[in-house]
Protein backbone atom coordinates (compact mmCIF):
# COMPACT_ATOMS: atom_id res chain seq x y z
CA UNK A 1 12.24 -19.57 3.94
CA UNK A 2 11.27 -15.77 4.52
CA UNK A 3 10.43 -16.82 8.30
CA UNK A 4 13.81 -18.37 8.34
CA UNK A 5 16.12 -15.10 7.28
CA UNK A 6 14.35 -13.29 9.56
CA UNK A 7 14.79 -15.60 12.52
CA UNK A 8 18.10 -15.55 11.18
CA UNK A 9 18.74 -11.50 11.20
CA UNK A 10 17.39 -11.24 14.99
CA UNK A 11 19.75 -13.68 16.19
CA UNK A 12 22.56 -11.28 14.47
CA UNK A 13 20.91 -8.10 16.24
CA UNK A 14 21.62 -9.51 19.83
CA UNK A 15 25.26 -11.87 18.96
CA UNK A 16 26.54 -8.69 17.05
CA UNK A 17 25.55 -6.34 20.06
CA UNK A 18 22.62 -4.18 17.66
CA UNK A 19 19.15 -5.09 19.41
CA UNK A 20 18.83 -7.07 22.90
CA UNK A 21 15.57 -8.01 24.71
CA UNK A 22 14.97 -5.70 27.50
CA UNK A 23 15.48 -6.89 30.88
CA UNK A 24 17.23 -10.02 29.02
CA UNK A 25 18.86 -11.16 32.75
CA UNK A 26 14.77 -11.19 33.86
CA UNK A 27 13.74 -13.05 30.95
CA UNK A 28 12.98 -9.52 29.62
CA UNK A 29 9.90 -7.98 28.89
CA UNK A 30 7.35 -8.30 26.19
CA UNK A 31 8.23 -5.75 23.09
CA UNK A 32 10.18 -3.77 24.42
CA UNK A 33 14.03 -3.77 23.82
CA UNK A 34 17.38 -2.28 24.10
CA UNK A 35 19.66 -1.24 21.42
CA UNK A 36 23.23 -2.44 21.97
CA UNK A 37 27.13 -0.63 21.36
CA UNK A 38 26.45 -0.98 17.37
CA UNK A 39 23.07 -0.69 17.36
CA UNK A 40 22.70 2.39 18.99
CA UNK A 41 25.14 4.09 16.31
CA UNK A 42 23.10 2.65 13.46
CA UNK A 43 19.99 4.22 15.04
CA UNK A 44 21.61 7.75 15.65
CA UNK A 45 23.14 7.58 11.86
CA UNK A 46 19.56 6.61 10.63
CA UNK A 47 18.03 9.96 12.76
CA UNK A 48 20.76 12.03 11.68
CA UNK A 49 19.81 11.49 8.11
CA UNK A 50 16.72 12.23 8.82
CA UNK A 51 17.04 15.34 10.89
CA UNK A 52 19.33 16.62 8.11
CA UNK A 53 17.36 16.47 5.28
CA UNK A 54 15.11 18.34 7.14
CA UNK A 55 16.24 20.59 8.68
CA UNK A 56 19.90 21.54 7.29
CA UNK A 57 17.93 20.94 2.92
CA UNK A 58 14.92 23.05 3.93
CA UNK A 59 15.57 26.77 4.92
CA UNK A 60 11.42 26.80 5.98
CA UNK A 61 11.61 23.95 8.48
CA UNK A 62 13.16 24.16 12.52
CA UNK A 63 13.23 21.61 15.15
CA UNK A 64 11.34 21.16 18.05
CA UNK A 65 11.56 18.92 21.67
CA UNK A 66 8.30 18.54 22.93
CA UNK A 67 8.06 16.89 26.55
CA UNK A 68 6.69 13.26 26.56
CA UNK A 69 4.02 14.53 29.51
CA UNK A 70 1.65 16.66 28.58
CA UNK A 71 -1.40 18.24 29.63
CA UNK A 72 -4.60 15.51 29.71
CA UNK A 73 -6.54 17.62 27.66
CA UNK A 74 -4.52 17.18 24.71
CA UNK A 75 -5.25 13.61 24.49
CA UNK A 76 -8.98 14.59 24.75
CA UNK A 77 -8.70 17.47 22.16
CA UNK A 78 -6.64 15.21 19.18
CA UNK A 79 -9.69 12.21 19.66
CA UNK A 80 -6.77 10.00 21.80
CA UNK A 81 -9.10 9.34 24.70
CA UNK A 82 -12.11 8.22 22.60
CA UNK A 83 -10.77 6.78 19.25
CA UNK A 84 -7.55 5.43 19.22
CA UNK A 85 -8.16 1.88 19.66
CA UNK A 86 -7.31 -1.27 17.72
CA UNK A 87 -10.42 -3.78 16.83
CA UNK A 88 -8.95 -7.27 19.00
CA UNK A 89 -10.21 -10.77 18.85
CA UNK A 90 -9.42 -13.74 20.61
CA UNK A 91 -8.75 -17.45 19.74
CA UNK A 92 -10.88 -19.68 22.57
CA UNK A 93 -8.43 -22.36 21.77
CA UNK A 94 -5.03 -20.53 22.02
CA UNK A 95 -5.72 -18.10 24.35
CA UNK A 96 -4.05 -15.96 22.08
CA UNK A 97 -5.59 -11.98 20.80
CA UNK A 98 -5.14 -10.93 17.39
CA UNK A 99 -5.73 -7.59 15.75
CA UNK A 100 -8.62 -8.31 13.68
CA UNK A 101 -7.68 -6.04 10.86
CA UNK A 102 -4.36 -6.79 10.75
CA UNK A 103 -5.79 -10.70 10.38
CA UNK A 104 -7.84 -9.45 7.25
CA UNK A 105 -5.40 -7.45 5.76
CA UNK A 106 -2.69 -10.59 6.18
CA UNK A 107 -6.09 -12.64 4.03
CA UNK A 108 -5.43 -9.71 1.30
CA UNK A 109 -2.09 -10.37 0.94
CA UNK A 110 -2.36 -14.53 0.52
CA UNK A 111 -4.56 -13.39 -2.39
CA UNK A 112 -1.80 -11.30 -4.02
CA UNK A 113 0.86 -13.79 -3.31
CA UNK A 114 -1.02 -16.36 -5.03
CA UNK A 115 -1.43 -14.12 -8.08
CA UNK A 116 2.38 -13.85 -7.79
CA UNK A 117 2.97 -17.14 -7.76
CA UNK A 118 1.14 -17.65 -10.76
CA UNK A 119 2.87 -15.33 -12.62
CA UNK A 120 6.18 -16.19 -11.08
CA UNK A 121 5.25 -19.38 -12.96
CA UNK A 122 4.18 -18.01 -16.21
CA UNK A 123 7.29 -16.43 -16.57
CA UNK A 124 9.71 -19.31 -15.57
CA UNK A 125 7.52 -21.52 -18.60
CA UNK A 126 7.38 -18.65 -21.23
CA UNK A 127 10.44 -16.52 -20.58
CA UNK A 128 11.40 -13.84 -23.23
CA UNK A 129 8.30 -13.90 -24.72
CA UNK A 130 6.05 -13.77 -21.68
CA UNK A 131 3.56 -11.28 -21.80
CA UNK A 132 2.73 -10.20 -17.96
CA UNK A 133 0.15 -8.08 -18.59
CA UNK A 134 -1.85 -10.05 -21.24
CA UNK A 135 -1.86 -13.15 -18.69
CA UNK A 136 -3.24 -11.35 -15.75
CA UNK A 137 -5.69 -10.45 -17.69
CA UNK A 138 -6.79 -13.85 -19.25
CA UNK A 139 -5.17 -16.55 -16.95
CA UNK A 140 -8.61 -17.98 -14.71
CA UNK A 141 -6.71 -18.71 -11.47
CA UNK A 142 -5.47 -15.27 -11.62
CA UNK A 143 -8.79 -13.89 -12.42
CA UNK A 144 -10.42 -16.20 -9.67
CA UNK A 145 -8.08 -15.02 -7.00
CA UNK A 146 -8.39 -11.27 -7.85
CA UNK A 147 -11.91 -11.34 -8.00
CA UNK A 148 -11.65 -12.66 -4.32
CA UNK A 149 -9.21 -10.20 -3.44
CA UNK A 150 -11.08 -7.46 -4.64
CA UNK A 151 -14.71 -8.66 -2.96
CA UNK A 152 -12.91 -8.45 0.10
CA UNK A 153 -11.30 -5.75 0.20
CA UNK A 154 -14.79 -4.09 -0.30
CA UNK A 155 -16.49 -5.50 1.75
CA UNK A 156 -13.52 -4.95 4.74
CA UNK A 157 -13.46 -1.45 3.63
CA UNK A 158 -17.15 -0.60 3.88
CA UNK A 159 -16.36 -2.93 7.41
CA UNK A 160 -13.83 -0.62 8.53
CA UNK A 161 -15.79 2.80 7.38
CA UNK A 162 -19.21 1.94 9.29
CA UNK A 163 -16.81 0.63 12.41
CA UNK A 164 -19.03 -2.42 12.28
CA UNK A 165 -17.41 -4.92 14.11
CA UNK A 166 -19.58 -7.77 14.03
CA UNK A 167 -19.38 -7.49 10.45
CA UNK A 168 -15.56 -7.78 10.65
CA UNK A 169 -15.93 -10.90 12.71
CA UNK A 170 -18.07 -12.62 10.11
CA UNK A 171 -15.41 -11.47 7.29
CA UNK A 172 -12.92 -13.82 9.76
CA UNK A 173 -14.83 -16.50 9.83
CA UNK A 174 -16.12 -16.24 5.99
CA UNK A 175 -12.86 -16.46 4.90
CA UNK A 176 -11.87 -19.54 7.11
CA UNK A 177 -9.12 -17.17 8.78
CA UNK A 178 -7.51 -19.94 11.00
CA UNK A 179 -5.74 -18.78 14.16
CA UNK A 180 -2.17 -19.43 14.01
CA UNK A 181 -1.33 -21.43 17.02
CA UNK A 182 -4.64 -23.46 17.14
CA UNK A 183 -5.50 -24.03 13.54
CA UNK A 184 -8.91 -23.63 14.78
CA UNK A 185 -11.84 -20.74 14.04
CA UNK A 186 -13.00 -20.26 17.23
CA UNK A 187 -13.01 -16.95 17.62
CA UNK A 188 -14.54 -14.01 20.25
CA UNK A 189 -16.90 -11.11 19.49
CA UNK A 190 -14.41 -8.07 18.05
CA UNK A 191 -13.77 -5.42 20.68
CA UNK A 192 -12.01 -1.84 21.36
CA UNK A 193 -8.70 -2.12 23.12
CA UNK A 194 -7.56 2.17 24.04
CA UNK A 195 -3.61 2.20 23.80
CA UNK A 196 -2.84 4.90 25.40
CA UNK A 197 -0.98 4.26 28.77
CA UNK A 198 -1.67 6.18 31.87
CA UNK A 199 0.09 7.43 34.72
CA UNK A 200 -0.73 9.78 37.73
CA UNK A 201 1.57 13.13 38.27
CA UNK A 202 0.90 14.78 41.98
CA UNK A 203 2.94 14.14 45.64
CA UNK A 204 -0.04 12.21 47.06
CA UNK A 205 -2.83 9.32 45.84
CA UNK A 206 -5.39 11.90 46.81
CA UNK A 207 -4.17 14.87 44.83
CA UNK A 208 -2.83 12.85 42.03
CA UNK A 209 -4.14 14.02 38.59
CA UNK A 210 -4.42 11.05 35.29
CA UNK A 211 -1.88 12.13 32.68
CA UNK A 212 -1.11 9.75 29.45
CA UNK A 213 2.51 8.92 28.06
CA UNK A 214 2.37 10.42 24.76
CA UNK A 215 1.00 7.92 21.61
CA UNK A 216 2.62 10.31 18.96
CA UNK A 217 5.00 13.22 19.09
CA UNK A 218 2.64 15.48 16.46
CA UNK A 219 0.85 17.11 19.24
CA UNK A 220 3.83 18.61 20.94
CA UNK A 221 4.27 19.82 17.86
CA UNK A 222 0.78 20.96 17.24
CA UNK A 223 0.35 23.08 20.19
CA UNK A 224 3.81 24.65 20.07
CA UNK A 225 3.13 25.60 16.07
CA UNK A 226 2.12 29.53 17.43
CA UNK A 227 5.53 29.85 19.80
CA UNK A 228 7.16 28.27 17.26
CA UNK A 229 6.42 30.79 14.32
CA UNK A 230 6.43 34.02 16.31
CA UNK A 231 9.69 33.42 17.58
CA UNK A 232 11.05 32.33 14.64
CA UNK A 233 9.31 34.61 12.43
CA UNK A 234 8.09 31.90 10.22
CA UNK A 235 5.92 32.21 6.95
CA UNK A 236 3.23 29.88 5.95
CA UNK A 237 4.71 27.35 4.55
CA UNK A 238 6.83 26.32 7.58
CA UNK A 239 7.63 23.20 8.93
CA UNK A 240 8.50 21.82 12.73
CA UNK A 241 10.33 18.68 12.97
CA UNK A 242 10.62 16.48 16.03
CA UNK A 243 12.49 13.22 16.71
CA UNK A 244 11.37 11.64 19.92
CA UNK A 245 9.75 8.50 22.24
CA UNK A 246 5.85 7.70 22.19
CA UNK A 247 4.59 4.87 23.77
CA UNK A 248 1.59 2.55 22.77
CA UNK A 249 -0.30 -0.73 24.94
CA UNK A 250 0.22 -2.94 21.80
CA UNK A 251 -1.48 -5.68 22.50
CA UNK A 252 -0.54 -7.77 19.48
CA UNK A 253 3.64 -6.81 19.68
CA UNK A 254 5.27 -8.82 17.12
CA UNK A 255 7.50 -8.97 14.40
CA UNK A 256 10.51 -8.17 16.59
CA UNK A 257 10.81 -4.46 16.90
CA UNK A 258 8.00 -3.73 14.38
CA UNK A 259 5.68 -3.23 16.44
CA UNK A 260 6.66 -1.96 19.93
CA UNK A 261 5.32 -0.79 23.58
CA UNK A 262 8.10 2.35 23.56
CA UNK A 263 9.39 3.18 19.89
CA UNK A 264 10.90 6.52 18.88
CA UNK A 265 9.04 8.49 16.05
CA UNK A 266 10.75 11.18 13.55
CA UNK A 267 8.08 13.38 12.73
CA UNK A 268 7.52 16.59 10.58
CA UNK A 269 4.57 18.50 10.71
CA UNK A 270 4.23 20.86 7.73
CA UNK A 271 1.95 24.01 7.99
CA UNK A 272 0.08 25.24 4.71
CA UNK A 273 -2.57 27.29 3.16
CA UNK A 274 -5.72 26.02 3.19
CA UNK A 275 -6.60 24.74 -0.16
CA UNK A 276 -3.30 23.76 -1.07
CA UNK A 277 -2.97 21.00 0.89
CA UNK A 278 -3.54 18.18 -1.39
CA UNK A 279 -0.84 19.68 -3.65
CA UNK A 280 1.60 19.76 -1.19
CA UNK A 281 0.85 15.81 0.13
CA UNK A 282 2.01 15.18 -3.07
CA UNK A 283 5.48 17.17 -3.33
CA UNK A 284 5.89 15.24 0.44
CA UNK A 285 5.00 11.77 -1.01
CA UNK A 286 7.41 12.22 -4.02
CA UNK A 287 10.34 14.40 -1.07
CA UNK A 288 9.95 11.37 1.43
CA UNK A 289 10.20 8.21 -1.38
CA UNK A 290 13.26 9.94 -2.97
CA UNK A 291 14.54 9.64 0.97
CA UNK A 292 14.32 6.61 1.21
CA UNK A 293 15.60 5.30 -2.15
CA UNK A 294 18.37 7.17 -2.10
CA UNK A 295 19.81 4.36 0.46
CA UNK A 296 20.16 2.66 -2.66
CA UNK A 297 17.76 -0.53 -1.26
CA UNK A 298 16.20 -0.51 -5.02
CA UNK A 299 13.20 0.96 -6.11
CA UNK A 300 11.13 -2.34 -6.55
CA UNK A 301 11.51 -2.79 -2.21
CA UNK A 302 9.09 0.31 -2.01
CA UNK A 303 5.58 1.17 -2.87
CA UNK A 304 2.71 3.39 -2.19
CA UNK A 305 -0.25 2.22 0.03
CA UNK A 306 -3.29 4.43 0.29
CA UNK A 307 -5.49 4.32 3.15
CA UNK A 308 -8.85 2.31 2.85
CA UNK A 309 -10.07 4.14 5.97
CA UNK A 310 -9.05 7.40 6.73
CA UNK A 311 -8.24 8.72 9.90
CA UNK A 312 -11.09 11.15 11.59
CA UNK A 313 -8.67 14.13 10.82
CA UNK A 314 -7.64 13.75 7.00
CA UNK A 315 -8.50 13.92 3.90
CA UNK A 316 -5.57 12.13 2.23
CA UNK A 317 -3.06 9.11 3.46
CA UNK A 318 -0.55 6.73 2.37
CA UNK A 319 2.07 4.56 3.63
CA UNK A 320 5.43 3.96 2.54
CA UNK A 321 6.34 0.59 2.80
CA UNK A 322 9.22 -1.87 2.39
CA UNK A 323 9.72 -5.52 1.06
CA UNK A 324 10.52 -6.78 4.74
CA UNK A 325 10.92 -10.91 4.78
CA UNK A 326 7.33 -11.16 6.16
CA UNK A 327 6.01 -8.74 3.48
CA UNK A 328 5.49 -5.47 2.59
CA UNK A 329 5.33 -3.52 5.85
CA UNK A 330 4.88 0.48 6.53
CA UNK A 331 7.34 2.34 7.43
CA UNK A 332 6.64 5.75 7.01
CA UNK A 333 2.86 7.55 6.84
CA UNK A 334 1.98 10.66 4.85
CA UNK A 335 -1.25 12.50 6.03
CA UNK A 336 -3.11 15.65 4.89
CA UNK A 337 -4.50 16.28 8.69
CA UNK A 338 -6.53 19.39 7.25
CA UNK A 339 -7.00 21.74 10.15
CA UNK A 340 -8.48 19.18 12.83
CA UNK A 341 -5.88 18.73 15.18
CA UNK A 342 -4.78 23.21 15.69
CA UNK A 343 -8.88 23.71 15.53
CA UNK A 344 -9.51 21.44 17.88
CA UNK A 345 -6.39 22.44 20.20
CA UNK A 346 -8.14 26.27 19.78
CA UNK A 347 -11.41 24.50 21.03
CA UNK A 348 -10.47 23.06 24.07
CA UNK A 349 -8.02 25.33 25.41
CA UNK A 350 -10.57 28.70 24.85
CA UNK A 351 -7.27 30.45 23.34
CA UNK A 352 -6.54 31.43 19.06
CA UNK A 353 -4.16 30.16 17.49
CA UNK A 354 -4.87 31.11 14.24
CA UNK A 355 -2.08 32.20 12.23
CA UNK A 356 -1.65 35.75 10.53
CA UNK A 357 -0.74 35.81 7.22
CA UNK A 358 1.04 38.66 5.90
CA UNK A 359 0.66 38.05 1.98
CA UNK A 360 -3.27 37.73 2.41
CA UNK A 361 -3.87 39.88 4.86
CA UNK A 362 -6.06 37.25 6.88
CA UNK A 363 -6.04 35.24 9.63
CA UNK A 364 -6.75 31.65 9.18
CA UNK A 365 -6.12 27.99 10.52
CA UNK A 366 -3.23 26.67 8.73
CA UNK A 367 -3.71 22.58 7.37
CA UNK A 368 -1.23 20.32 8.20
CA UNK A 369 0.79 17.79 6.14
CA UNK A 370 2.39 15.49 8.08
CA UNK A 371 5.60 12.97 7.52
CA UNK A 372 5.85 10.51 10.59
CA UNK A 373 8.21 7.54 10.48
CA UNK A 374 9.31 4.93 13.01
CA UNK A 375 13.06 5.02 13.97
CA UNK A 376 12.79 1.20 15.43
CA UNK A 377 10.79 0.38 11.69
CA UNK A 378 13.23 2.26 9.78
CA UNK A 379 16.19 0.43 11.53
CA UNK A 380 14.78 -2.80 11.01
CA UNK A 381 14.43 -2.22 7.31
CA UNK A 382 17.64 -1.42 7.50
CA UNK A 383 18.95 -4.62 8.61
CA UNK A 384 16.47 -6.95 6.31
CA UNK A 385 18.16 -4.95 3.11
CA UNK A 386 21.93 -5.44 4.57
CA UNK A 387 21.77 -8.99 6.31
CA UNK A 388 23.39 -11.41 3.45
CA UNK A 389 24.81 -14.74 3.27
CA UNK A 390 27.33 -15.35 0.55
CA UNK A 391 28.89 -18.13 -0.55
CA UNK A 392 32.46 -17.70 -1.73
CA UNK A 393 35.30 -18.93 -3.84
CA UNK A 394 36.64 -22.35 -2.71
CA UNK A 395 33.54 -22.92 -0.58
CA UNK A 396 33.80 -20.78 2.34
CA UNK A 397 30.73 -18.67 3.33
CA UNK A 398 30.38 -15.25 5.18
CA UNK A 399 27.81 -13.19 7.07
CA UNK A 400 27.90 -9.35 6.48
CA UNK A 401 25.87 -6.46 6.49
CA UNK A 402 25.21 -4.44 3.29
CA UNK A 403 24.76 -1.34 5.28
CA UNK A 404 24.85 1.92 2.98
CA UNK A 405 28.24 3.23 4.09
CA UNK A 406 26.95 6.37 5.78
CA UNK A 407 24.25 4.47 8.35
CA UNK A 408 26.94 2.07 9.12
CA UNK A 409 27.86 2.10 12.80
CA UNK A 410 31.58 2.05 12.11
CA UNK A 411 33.54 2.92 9.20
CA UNK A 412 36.54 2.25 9.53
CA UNK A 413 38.52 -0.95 11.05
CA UNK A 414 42.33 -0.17 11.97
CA UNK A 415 43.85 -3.41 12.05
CA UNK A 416 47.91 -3.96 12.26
CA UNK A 417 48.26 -7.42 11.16
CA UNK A 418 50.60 -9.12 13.77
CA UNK A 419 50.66 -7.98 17.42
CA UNK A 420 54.55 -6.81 17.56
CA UNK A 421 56.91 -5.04 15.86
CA UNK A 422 55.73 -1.60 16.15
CA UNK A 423 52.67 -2.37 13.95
CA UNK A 424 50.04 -1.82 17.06
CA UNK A 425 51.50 1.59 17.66
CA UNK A 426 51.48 2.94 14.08
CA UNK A 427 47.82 1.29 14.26
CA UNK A 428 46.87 3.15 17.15
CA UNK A 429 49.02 6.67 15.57
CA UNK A 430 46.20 6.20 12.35
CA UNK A 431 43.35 6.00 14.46
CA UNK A 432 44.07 9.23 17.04
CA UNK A 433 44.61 10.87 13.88
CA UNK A 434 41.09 9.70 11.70
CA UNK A 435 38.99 9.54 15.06
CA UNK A 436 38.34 13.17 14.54
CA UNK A 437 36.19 12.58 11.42
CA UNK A 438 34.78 9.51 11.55
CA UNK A 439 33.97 6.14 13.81
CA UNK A 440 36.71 4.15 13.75
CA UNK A 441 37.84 1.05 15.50
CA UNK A 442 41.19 -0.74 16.55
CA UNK A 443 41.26 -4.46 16.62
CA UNK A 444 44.40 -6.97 16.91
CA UNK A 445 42.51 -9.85 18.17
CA UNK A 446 42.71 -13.19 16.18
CA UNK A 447 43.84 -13.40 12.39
CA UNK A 448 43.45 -10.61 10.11
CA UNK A 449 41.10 -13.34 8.15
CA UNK A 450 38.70 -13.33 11.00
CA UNK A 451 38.79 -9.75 12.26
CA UNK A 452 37.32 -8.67 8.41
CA UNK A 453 34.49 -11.23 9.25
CA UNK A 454 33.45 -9.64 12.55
CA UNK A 455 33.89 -6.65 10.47
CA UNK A 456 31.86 -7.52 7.62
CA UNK A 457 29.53 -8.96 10.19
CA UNK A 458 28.46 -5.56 11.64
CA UNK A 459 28.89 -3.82 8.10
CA UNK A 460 31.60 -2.06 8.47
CA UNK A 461 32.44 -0.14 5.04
CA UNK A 462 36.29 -0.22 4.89
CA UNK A 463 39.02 -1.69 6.63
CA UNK A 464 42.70 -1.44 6.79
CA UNK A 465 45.49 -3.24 7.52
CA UNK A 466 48.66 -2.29 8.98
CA UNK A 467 52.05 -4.41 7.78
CA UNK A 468 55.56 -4.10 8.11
CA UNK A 469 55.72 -1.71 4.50
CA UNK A 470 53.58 1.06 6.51
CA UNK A 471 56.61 1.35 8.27
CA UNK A 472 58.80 1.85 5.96
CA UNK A 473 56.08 3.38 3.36
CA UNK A 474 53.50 5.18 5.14
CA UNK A 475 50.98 3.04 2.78
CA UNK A 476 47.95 1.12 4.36
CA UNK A 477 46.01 -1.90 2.61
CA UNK A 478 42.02 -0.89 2.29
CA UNK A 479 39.87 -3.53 2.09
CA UNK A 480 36.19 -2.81 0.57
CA UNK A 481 33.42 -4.82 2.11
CA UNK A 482 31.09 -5.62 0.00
CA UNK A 483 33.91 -6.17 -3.29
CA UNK A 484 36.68 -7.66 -0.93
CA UNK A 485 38.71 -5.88 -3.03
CA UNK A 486 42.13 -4.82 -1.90
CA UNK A 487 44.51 -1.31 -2.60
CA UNK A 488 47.46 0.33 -1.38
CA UNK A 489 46.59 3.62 0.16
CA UNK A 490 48.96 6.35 1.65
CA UNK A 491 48.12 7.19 5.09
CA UNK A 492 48.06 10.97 4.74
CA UNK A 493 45.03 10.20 1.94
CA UNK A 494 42.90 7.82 4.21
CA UNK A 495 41.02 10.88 5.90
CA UNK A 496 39.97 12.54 1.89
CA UNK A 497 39.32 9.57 -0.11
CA UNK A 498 37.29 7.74 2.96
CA UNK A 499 35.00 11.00 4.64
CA UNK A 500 33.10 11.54 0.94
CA UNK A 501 32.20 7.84 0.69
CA UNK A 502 30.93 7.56 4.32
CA UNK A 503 29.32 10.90 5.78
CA UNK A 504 25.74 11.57 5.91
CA UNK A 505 26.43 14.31 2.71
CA UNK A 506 26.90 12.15 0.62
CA UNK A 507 23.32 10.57 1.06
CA UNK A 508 22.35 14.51 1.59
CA UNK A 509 24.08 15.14 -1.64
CA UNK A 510 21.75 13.02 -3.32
CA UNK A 511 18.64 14.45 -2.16
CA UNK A 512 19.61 18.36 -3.44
C-alpha cells in the first residue's frame, strides 16, 4: 500500500511539472533529475526558509558560497580520500549491489514493524482500556521480536565499530536477508566503494592535476571560517551558513530523489568553545526539530535517531527523520565535529587558523556543531506530507497537495470564470496589481470546476474567481484549498488578508 502512494506521488512530480528524470528524451540518466516550472519554486521556497531562519533569526550567523572545486588536499585533510566509502555487496543471482548496512538496518526495522503490528492489534481488540505499555512489556511475540531486534543491533553495531566486514556479511546471511529481485542469499564478500568523483583541471593530459567534485559543502565552509570572522568581526559563537551542490558515486540510488548522484545540501556550521560543545548540540537538536515542525506535518512524523557508529570526527550525532511511505528516513544530521576538521585543515596546509578569543584572552581551535540537511530530501518530505486523495461529497474524488501555504509554489490562482465580457481583463488588472507580492497565476482554460483541480493538484493555497459582480462590485470569490470553502472578498483587501497567510514570516514568525 505504502509502495503504492509513493509510486503514486512520483508520477504527480513529473505530470504536474515538479521533478522529471534527467535526460528524460535519452531515457535519462540514473539518479539524477531535473526539477520542473513548479518544482523549482517549491525547492527555492523550501531554501528560503531555511536561509532565513538562519541567517535573518540569528544576529551571530552570515552566509557563505564556497566554490564546488577545491584544492585536492582538502579531500585528503577532512579523511574524504581514505574513508568515505559505503560497505557494498552483490547478489550473484541478480546482478544487483546493495549497501550492506543499509540491508541490515532495513532487517531492524521489519523487527519494529512487527512489534507495531502487534500492538496495532492489541489496541484494535482492547480499545479504551488498552494498556500499551504494560503489553510490550508482557506480550511474548513482542518480547521475542525485541529480543531479536536488540541482539542485532549489537552485534551490527560492534560490526560497524571494528569495520569488520566479513562479520557484516555473516549478519546477512544469519538473518536470511533475501535479495530483493532474486529471493535468493547468494551473496559476495562486503567491499569499500570511495564516492567521491574525480575530474582533472589543467589545458593539457600531461599537465592535468586530479581534483574531486565536492561530497559536502562543510569544508568550504571550514577553511573559509578565519576570512570569514576577521572580516566580519565575528565572536565565538558564530555561525557560517551555506546552501549549495555536492555530488556523491551512489552506487545504490534509489528511492526517487532520496538518494542522489548531484543533490544540493543546506548546511550550517556553528563555531564554539571548546567544552561547550555538547551543550550547544543540544540547543541545535531542539532549534532544528522546532524547524521542521513548525510546517505543521505533526509531531508524531519526526523522531530522533542517534548514531550507532560515529563518524571519525565527532563525538555526538543524530538524525532527524521523517515518516516517509517507505519508513522513517533522515533528513537532516546534527554533529558535534569537535575540532577535527579546522585541526586537520591547520595540519595540512602548514598555516594557523586558530581563533583569538578576546573574552579569554587565548587562542584556541574552535569545535564545530554542525546542521546539514538535503534540499532534494527535504522536498521530497515535502510532497509525501501534502500528496492526498480525498473522496468527496456525491462521490467525486480529487488529487491535491497539502503544501503549507508558504512552500507552496504558487499562491494565488486568478481565474475570471467565462472567457468574455470583460472578466479576462479585470482578471489580468488583479494580477499586475498582486504580482508584486506574491506568485500568482492567470488561468481561463476549461471550467472553473477543473481549473481548482489543477490548482489543488499543485497545492496552490487560494484561488479566486472573477464574475460578472466584480464588475460591478470590485468583490472577488476566494476559494480555500484544503476547506473548499468559499467568501466574498473586496479586491483592494486581497493583497493584506492573503501576504500574512502565505509568506515565509509567517513560518519565521513561529520560530521567534
Amino acid at each position: 500500500m505504502a509502495e503504492d502512494v509513493f509510486k503514486k506521488i512520483v508520477s504527480h512530480c513529473k505530470e504536474y511539472g515538479f521533478v522529471f528524470p534527467s535526460s528524460d528524451i535519452y531515457d535519462g540518466l540514473g539518479a539524477v533529475y531535473d526539477y520542473g516550472q513548479n518544482g523549482v519554486e517549491l525547492k527555492n521556497n523550501i531554501k528560503q526558509y531555511w536561509w532565513q531562519s538562519m541567517v535573518l533569526l540569528h544576529d551571530n550567523i552570515v552566509g557563505l558560497d564556497s566554490a564546488v572545486f577545491m584544492h585536492p588536499t582538502i579531500w585528503k585533510a577532512s579523511g574524504h580520500v581514505d574513508a568515505f566509502n559505503d560497505p557494498l555487496i552483490d547478489n550473484r543471482d541478480s546482478k544487483k549491489r546493495y549497501r550492506a548496512d543499509v540491508l541490515i538496518e532495513d532487517q531492524l526495522a521489519k523487527y519494529d514493524e512487527k512489534i507495531q503490528k502487534e500492538v496495532a492489534k492489541a489496541r484494535k481488540r482492547f480499545g479504551a482500556s488498552f494498556d500499551e505499555a504494560m503489553f510490550v512489556q508482557t506480550n511474548p511475540r513482542v518480547l521475542e521480536n525485541a529480543k531479536k531486534r536488540d541482539a542485532l543491533h549489537t552485534r551490527f553495531k560492534t560490526a560497524l565499530d571494528a569495520n569488520d566486514l566479513a562479520e557484516i556479511r555473516q549478519i546477512i546471511l544469519d538473518e536470511g536477508i533475501v535479495c530483493p529481485i532474486s529471493g535468493t542469499r547468494n551473496w559476495t564478500d562486503v567491499r569499500q566503494f570511495n564516492l567521491m568523483f574525480k575530474t582533472e583541471v589543467g589545458s593539457t593530459a600531461d599537465g592535468a592535476s586530479t581534483i574531486y567534485l565536492r561530497p559536502e559543502t562543510a569544508q568550504g565552509i571550514f577553511v573559509n571560517y578565519l576570512n570569514v570572522q576577521k572580516t566580519g568581526r565575528m565572536k565565538v559563537p558564530f555561525g557560517i551558513a551555506q546552501i549549495g551542490k555536492a555530488f556523491r558515486n551512489e552506487i545504490v540510488a534509489r528511492q526517487f530523489i532520496f538518494r542522489m548522484r548531484e543533490f544540493e545540501q543546506m548546511e550550517m556550521q556553528y563555531f564554539v568553545r571548546p567544552g561547550s560543545e555538547l551543550e550547544w548540540f543540544t540547543k541545535w537538536k531542539e532549534q532544528r526539530m522546532a524547524w521542521h515542525q513548525a510546517l505543521g506535518f505533526g509531531s508524531e512524523n519526526y523522531r530522533f535517531h542517534d548514531h550507532d557508529k560515529l563518524a571519525h570526527y565527532a563525538n555526538a550525532a543524530t538524525d532527524i527523520e521523517f515518516r516517509m511511505p517507505f519508513g522513517f528516513k533522515e533528513v537532516e544530521g546534527i554533529h558535534s565535529r569537535t575540532d577535527f576538521d579546522l585541526s586537520q585543515h591547520e595540519k595540512f596546509s602548514g598555516k594557523s587558523i586558530k581563533y583569538f578569543d578576546p573574552e579569554t584572552n587565548e587562542s584556541y581551535t574552535p569545535y564545530v556543531i554542525e546542521t546539514s540537511i538535503g534540499v532534494d530530501r527535504m522536498f521530497l518530505s515535502v510532497m509525501c506530507h501534502a500528496y492526498t486523495e480525498e473522496t468527496l461529497e456525491g462521490g467525486d474524488t480529487r488529487t491535491v497537495l497539502r503544501l503549507p501555504a508558504a512552500l507552496a509554489p504558487t499562491k494565488l490562482a486568478i481565474l475570471p470564470l467565462v472567457r468574455k465580457d470583460g472578466l479576462p481583463e479585470k482578471a489580468r488588472e488583479i494580477q499586475q496589481q498582486l504580482k508584486f507580492h506574491f506568485n500568482c497565476k492567470y488561468e481561463e482554460k476549461d471550467t472553473i470546476g477543473k481549473r481548482y483541480r489543477r490548482q489543488d493538484a499543485i497545492g496552490t493555497p487560494y484561488c479566486i474567481t472573477v464574475d460578472h459582480d466584480t464588475l460591478a462590485d470590485n468583490t472577488v470569490t476566494l476559494r480555500d484549498r484544503d476547506t473548499m470553502e468559499q467568501q466574498r472578498v473586496p479586491v483592494e483587501q486581497l493583497q493584506s488578508l492573503l501576504e500574512d497567510k502565505v509568506s515565509i514570516t509567517a513560518l519565521l514568525k513561529k520560530l521567534a
